[in-house]
PDB file of N, CA and C in Angstrom:
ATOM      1  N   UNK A   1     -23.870   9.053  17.810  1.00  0.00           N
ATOM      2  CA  UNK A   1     -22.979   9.847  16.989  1.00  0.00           C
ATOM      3  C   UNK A   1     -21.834   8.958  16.503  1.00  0.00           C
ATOM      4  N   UNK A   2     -21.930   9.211  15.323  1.00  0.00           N
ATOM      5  CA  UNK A   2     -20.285   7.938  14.567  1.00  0.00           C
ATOM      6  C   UNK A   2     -18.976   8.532  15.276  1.00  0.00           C
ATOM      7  N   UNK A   3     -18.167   8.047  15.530  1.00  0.00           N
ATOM      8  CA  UNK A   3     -17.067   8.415  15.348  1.00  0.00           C
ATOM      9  C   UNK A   3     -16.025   8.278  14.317  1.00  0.00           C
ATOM     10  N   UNK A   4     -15.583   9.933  13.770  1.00  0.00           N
ATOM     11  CA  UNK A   4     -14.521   9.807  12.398  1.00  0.00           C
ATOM     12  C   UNK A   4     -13.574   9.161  12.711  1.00  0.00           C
ATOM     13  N   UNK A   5     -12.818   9.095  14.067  1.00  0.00           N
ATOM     14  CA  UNK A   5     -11.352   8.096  14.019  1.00  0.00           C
ATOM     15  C   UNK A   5     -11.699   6.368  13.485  1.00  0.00           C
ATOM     16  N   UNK A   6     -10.704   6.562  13.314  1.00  0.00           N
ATOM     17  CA  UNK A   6     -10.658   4.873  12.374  1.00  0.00           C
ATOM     18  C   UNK A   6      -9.308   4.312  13.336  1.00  0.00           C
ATOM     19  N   UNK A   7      -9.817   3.160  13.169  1.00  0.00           N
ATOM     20  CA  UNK A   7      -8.294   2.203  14.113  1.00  0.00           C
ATOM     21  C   UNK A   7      -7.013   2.437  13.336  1.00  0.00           C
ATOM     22  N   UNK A   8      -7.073   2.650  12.050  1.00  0.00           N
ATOM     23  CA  UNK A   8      -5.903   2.905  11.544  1.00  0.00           C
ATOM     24  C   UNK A   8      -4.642   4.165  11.805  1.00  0.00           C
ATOM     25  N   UNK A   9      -5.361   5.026  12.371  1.00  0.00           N
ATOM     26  CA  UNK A   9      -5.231   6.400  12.505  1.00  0.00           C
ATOM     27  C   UNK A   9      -3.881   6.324  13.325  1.00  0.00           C
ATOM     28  N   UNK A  10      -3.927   5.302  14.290  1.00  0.00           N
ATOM     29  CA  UNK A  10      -2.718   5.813  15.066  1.00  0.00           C
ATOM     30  C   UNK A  10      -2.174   4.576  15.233  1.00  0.00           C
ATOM     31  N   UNK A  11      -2.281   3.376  14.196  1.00  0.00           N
ATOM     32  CA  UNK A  11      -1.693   2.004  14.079  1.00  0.00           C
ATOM     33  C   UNK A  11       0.170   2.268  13.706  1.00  0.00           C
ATOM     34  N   UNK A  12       0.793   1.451  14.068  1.00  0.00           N
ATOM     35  CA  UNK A  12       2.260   1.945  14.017  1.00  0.00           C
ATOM     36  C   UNK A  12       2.884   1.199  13.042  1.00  0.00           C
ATOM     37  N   UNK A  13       1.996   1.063  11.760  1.00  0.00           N
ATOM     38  CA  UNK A  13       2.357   0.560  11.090  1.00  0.00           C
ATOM     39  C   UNK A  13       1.850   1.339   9.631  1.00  0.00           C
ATOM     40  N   UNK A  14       2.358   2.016   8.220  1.00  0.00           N
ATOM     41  CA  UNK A  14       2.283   2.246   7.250  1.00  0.00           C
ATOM     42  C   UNK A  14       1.074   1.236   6.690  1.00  0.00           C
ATOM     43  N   UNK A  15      -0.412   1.678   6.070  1.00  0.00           N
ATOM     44  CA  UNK A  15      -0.686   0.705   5.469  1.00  0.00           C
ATOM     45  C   UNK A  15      -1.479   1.961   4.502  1.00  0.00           C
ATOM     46  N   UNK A  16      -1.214   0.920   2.807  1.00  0.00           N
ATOM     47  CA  UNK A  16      -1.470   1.861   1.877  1.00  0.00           C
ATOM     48  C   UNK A  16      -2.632   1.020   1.081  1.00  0.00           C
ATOM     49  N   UNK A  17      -3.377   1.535   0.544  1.00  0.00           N
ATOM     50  CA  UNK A  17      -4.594   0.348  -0.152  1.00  0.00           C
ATOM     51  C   UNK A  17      -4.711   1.226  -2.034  1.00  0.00           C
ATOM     52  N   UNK A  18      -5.137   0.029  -2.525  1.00  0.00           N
ATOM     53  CA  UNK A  18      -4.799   0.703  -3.755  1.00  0.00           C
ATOM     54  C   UNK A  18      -6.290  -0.493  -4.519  1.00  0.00           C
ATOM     55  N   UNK A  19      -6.830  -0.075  -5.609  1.00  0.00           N
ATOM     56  CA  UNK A  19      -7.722  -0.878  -6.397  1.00  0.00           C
ATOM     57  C   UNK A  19      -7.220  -1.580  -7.061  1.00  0.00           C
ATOM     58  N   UNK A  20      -7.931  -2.311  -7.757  1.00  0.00           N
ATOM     59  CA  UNK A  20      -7.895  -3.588  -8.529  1.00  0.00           C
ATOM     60  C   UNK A  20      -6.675  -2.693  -9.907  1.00  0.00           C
ATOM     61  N   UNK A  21      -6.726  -1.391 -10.620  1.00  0.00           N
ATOM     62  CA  UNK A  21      -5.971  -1.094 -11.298  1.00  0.00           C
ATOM     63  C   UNK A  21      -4.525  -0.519 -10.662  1.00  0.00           C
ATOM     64  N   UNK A  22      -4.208  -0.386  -9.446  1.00  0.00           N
ATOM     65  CA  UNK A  22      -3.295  -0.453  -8.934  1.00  0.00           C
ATOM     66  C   UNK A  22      -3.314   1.186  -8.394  1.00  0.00           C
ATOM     67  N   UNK A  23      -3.814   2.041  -8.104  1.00  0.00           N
ATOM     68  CA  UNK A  23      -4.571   3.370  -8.233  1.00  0.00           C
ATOM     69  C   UNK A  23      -4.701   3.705  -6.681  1.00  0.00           C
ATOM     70  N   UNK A  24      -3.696   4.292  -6.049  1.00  0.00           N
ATOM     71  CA  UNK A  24      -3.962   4.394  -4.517  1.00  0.00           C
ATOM     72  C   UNK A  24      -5.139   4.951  -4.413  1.00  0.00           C
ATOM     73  N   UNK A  25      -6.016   4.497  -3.217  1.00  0.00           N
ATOM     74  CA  UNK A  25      -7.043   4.646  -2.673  1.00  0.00           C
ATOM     75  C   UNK A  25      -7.457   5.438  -1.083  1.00  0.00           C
ATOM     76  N   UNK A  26      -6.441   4.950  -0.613  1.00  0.00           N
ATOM     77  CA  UNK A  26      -5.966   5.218   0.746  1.00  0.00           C
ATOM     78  C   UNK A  26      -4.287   5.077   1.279  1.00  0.00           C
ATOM     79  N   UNK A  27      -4.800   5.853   2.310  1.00  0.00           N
ATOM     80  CA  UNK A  27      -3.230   5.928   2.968  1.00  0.00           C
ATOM     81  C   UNK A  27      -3.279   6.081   4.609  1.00  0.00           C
ATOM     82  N   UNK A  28      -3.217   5.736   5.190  1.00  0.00           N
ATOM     83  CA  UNK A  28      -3.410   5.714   6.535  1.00  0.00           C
ATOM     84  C   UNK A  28      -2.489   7.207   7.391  1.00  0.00           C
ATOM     85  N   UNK A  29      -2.275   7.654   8.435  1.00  0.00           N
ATOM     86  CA  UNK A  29      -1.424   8.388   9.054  1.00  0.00           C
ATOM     87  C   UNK A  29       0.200   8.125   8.828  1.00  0.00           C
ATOM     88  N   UNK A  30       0.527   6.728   9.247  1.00  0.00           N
ATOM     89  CA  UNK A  30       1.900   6.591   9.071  1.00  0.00           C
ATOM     90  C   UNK A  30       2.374   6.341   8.007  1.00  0.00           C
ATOM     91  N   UNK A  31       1.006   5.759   6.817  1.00  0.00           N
ATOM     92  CA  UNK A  31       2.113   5.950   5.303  1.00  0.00           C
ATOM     93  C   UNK A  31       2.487   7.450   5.018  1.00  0.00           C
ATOM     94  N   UNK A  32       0.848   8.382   5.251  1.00  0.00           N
ATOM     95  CA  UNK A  32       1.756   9.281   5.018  1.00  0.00           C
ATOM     96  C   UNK A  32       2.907  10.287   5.403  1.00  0.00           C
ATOM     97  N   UNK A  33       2.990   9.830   6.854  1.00  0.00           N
ATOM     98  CA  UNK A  33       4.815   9.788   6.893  1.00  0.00           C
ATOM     99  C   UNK A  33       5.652   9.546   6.475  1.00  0.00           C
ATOM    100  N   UNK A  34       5.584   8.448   6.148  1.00  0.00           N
ATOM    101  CA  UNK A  34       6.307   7.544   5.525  1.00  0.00           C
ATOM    102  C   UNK A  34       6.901   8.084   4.445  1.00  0.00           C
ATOM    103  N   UNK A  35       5.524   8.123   3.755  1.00  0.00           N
ATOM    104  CA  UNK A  35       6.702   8.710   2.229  1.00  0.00           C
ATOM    105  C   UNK A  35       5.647  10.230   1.910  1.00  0.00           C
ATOM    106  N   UNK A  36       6.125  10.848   2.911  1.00  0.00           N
ATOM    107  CA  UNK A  36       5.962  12.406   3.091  1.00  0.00           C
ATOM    108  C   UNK A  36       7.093  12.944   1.875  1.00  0.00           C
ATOM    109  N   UNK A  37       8.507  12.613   1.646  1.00  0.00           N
ATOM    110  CA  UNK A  37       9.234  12.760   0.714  1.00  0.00           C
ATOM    111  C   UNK A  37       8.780  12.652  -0.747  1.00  0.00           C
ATOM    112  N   UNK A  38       7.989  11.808  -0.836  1.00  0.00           N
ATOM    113  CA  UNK A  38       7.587  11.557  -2.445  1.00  0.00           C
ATOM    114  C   UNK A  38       5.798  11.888  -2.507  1.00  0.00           C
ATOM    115  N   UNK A  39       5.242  12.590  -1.589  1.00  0.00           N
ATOM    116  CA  UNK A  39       4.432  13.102  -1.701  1.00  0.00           C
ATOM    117  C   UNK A  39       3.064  12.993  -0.963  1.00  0.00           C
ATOM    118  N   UNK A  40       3.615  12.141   0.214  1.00  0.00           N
ATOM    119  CA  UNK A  40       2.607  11.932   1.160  1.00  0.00           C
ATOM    120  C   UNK A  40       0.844  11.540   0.660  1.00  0.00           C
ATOM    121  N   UNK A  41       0.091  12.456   1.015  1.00  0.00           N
ATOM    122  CA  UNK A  41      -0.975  12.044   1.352  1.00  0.00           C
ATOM    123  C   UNK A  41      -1.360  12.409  -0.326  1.00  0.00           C
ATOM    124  N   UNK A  42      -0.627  13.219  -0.964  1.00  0.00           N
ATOM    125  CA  UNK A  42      -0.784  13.202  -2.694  1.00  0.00           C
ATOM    126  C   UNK A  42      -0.475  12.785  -3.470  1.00  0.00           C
ATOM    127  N   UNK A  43      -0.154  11.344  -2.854  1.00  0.00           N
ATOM    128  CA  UNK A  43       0.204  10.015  -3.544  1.00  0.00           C
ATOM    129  C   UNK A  43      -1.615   9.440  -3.881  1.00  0.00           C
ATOM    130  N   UNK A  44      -2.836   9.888  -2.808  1.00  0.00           N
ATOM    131  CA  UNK A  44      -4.083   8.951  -3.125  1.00  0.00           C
ATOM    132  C   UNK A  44      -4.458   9.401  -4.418  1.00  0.00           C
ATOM    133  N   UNK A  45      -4.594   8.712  -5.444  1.00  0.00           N
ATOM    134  CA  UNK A  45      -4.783   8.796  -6.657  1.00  0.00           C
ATOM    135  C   UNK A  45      -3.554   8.411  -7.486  1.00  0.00           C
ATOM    136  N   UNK A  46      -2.762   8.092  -7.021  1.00  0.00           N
ATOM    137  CA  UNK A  46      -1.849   8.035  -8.350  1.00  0.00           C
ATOM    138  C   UNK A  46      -1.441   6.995  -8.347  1.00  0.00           C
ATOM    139  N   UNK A  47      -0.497   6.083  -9.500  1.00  0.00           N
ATOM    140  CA  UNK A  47      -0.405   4.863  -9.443  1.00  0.00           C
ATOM    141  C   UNK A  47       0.640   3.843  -8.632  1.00  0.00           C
ATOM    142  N   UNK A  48       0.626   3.321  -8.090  1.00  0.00           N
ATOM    143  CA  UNK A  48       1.422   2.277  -6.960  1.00  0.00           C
ATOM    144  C   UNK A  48       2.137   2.111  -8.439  1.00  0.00           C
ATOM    145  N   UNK A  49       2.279   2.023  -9.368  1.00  0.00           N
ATOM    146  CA  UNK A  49       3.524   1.354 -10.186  1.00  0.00           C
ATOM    147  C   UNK A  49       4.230   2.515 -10.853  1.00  0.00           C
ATOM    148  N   UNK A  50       3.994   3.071 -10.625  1.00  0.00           N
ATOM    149  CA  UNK A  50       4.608   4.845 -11.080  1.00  0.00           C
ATOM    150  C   UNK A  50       5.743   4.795  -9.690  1.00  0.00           C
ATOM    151  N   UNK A  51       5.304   4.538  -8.353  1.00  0.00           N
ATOM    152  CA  UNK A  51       5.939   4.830  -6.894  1.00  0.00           C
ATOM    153  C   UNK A  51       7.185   3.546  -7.256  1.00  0.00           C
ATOM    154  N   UNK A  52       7.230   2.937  -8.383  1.00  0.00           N
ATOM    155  CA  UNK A  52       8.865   1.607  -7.677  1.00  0.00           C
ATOM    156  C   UNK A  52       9.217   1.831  -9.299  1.00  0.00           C
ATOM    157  N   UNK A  53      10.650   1.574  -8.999  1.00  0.00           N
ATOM    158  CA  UNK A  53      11.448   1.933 -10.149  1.00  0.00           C
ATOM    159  C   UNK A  53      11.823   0.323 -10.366  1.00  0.00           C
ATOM    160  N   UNK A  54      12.360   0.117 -11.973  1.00  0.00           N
ATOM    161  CA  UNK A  54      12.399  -1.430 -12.076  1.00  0.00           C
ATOM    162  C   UNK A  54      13.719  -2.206 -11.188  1.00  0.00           C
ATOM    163  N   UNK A  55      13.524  -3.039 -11.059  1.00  0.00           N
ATOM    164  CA  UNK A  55      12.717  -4.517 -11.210  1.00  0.00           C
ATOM    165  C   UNK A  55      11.693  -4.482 -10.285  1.00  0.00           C
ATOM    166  N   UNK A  56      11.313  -3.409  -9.340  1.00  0.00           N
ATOM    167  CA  UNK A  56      10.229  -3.492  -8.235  1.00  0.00           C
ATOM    168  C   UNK A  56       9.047  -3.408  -9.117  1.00  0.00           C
ATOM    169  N   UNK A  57       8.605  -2.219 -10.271  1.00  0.00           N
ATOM    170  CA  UNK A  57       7.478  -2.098 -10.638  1.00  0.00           C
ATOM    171  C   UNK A  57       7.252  -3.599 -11.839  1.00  0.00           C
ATOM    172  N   UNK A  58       8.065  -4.407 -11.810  1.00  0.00           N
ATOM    173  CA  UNK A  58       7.570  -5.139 -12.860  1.00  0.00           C
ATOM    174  C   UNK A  58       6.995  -6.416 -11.844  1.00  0.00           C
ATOM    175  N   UNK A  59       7.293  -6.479 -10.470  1.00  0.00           N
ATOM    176  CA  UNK A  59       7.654  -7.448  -9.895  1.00  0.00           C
ATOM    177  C   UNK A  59       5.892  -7.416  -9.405  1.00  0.00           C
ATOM    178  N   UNK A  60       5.524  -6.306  -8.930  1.00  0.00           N
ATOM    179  CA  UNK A  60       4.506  -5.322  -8.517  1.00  0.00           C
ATOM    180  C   UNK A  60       2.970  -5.546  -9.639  1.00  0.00           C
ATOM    181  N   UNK A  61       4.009  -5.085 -10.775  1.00  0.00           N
ATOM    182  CA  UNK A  61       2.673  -5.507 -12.118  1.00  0.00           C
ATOM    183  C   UNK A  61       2.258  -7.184 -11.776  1.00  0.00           C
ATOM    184  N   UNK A  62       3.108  -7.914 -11.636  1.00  0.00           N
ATOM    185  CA  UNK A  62       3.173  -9.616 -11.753  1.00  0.00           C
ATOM    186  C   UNK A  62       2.203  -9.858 -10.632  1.00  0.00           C
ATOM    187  N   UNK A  63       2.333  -8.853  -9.747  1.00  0.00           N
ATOM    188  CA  UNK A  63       1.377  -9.040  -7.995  1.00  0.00           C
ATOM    189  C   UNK A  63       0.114  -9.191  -8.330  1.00  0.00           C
ATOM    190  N   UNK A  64       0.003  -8.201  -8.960  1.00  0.00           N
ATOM    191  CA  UNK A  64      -1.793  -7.875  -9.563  1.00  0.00           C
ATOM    192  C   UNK A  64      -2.217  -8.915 -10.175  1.00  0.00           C
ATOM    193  N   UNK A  65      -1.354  -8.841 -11.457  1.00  0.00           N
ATOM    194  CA  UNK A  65      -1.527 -10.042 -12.189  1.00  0.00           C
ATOM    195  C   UNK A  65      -2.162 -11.681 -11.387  1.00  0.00           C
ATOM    196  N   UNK A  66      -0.632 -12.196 -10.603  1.00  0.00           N
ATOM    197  CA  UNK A  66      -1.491 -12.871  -9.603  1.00  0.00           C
ATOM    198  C   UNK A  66      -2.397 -13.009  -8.752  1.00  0.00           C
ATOM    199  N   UNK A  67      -2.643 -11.957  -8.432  1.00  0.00           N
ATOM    200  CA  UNK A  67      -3.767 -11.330  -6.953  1.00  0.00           C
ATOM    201  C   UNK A  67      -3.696 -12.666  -6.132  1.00  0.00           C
ATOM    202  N   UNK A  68      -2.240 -12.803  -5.442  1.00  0.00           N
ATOM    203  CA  UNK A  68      -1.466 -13.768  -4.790  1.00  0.00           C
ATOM    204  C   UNK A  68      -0.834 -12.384  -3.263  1.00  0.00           C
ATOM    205  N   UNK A  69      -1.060 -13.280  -1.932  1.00  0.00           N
ATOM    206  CA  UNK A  69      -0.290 -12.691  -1.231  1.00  0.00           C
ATOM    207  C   UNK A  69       1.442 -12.332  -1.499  1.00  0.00           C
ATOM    208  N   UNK A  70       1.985 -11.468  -1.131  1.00  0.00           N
ATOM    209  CA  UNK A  70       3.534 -11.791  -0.969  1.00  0.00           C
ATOM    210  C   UNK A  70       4.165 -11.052   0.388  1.00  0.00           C
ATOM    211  N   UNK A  71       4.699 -11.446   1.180  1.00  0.00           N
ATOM    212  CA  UNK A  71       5.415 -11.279   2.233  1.00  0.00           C
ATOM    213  C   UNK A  71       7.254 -11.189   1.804  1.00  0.00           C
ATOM    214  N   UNK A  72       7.447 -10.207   2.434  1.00  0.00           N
ATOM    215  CA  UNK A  72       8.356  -9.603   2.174  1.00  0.00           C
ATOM    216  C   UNK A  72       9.765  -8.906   3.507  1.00  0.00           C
ATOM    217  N   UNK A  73      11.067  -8.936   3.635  1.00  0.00           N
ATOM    218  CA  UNK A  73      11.485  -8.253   4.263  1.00  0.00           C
ATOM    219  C   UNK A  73      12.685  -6.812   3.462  1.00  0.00           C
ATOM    220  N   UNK A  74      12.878  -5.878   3.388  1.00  0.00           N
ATOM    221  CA  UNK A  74      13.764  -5.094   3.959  1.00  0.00           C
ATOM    222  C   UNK A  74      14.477  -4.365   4.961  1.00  0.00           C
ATOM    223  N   UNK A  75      15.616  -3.438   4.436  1.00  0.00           N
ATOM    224  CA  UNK A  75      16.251  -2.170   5.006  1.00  0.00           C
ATOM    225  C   UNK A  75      16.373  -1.732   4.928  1.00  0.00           C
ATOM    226  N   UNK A  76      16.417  -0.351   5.172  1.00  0.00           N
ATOM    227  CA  UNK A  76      15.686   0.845   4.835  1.00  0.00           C
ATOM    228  C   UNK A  76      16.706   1.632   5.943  1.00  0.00           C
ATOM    229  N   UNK A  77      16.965   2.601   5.877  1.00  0.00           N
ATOM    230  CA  UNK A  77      17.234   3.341   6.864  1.00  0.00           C
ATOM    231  C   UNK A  77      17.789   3.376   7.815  1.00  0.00           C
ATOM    232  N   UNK A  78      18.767   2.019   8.278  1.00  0.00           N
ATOM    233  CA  UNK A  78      19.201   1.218   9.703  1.00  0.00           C
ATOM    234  C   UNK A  78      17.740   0.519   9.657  1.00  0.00           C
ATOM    235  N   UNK A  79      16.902   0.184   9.659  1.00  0.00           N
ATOM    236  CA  UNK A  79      15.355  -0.628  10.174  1.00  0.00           C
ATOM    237  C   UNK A  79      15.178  -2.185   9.316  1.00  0.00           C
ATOM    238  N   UNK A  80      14.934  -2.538  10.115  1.00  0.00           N
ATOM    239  CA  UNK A  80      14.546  -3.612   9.025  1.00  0.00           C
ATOM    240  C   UNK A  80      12.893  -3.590   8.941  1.00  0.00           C
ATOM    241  N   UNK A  81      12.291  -4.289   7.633  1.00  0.00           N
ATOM    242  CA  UNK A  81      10.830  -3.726   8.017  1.00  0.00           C
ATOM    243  C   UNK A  81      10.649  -4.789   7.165  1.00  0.00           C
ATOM    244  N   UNK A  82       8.820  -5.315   7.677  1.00  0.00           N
ATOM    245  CA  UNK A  82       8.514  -6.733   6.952  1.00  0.00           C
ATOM    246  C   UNK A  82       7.586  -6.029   6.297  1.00  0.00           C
ATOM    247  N   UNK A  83       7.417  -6.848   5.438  1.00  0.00           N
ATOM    248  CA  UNK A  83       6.357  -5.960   4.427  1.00  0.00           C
ATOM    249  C   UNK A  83       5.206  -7.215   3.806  1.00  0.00           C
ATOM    250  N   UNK A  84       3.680  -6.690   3.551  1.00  0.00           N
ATOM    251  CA  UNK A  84       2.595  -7.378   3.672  1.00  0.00           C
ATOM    252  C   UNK A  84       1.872  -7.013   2.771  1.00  0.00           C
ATOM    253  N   UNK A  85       2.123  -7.583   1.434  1.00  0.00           N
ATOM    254  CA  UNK A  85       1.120  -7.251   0.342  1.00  0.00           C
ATOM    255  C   UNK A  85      -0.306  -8.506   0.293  1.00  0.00           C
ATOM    256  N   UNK A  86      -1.455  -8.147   0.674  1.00  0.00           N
ATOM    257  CA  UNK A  86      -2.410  -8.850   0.712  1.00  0.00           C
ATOM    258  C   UNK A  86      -3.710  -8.255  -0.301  1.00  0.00           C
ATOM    259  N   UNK A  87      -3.963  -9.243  -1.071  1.00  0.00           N
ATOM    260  CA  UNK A  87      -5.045  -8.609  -1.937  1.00  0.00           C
ATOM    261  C   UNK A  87      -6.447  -8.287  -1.362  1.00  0.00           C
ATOM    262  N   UNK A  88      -7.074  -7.636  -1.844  1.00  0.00           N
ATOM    263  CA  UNK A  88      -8.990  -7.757  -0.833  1.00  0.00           C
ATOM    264  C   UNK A  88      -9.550  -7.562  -1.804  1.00  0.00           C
ATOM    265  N   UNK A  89     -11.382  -7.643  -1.515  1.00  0.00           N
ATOM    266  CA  UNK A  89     -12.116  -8.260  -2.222  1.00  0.00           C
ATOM    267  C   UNK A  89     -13.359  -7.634  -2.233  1.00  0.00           C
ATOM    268  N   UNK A  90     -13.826  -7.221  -3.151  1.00  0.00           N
ATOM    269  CA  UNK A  90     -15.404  -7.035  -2.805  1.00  0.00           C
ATOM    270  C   UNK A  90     -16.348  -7.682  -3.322  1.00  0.00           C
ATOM    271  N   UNK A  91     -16.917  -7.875  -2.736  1.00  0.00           N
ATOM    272  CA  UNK A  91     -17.958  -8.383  -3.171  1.00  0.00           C
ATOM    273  C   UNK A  91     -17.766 -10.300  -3.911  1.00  0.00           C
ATOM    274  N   UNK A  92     -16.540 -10.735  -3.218  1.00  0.00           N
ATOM    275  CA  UNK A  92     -15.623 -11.600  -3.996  1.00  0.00           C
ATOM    276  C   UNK A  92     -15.155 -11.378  -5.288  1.00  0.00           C
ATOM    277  N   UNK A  93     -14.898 -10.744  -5.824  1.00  0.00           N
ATOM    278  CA  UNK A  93     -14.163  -9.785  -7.017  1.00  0.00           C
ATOM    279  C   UNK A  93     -12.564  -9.264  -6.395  1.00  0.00           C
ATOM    280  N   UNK A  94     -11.672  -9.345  -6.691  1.00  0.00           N
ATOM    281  CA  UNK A  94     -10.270  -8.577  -6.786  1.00  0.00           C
ATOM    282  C   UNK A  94     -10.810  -7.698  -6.686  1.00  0.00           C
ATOM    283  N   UNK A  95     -10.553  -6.418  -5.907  1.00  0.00           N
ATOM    284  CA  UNK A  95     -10.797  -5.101  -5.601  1.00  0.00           C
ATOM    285  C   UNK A  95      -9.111  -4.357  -5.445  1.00  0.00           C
ATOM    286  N   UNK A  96      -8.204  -4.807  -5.384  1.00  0.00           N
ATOM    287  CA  UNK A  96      -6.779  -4.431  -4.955  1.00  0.00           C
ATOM    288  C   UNK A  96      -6.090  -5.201  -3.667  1.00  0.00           C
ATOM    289  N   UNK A  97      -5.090  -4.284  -3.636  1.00  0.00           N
ATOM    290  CA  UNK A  97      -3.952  -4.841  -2.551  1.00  0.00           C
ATOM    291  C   UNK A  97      -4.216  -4.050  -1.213  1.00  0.00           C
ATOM    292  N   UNK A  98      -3.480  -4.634  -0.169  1.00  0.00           N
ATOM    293  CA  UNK A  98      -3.262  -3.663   0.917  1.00  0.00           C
ATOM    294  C   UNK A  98      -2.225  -4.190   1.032  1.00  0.00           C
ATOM    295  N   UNK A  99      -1.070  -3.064   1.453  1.00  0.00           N
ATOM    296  CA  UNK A  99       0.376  -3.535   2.222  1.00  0.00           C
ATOM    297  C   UNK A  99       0.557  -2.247   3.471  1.00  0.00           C
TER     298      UNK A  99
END
């Protein structure tokens, strides 16, 4: 019998995956905590560059563009939080990001 849990499920970390057009795909448990405010889990489908206001969404377009890692820190809230934009691949093809 498969099991539906996925390792992500209760990872303590936000991770959001989006396609090659920038088009969320997934969202794990703690993203959608995360940004439960801007629409949680009815963010899958809509566009990662719609979610950052400028200079983030232009910075974001340039990501794709490169399909280049970028590592990142903020603060947020009192927290500081590192942040992990990594592209993936199918089939060796750009398929999108995960952060």
């Amino acid at each position: 019998m498969a099991d539906s849990h996925h390792w992500t499920d209760e990872l303590r970390a936000a991770i959001t995956v989006t396609d090659a057009e920038g088009t969320i795909i997934g969202l794990n448990a703690r993203a959608i905590e995360t940004f439960a405010a801007d629409g949680g889990a009815a963010l899958i489908g809509s566009s990662v560059f719609d979610c950052h206001p400028e200079p983030a969404r232009t910075e974001t377009v340039e990501l794709y563009e490169r399909q280049q890692p970028n590592h990142y820190t903020i603060a947020k809230n009192g927290q500081r939080k590192m942040i992990h934009q990594m592209p993936w691949y199918r089939e060796g093809e750009f398929a999108g990001f995960v952060e």
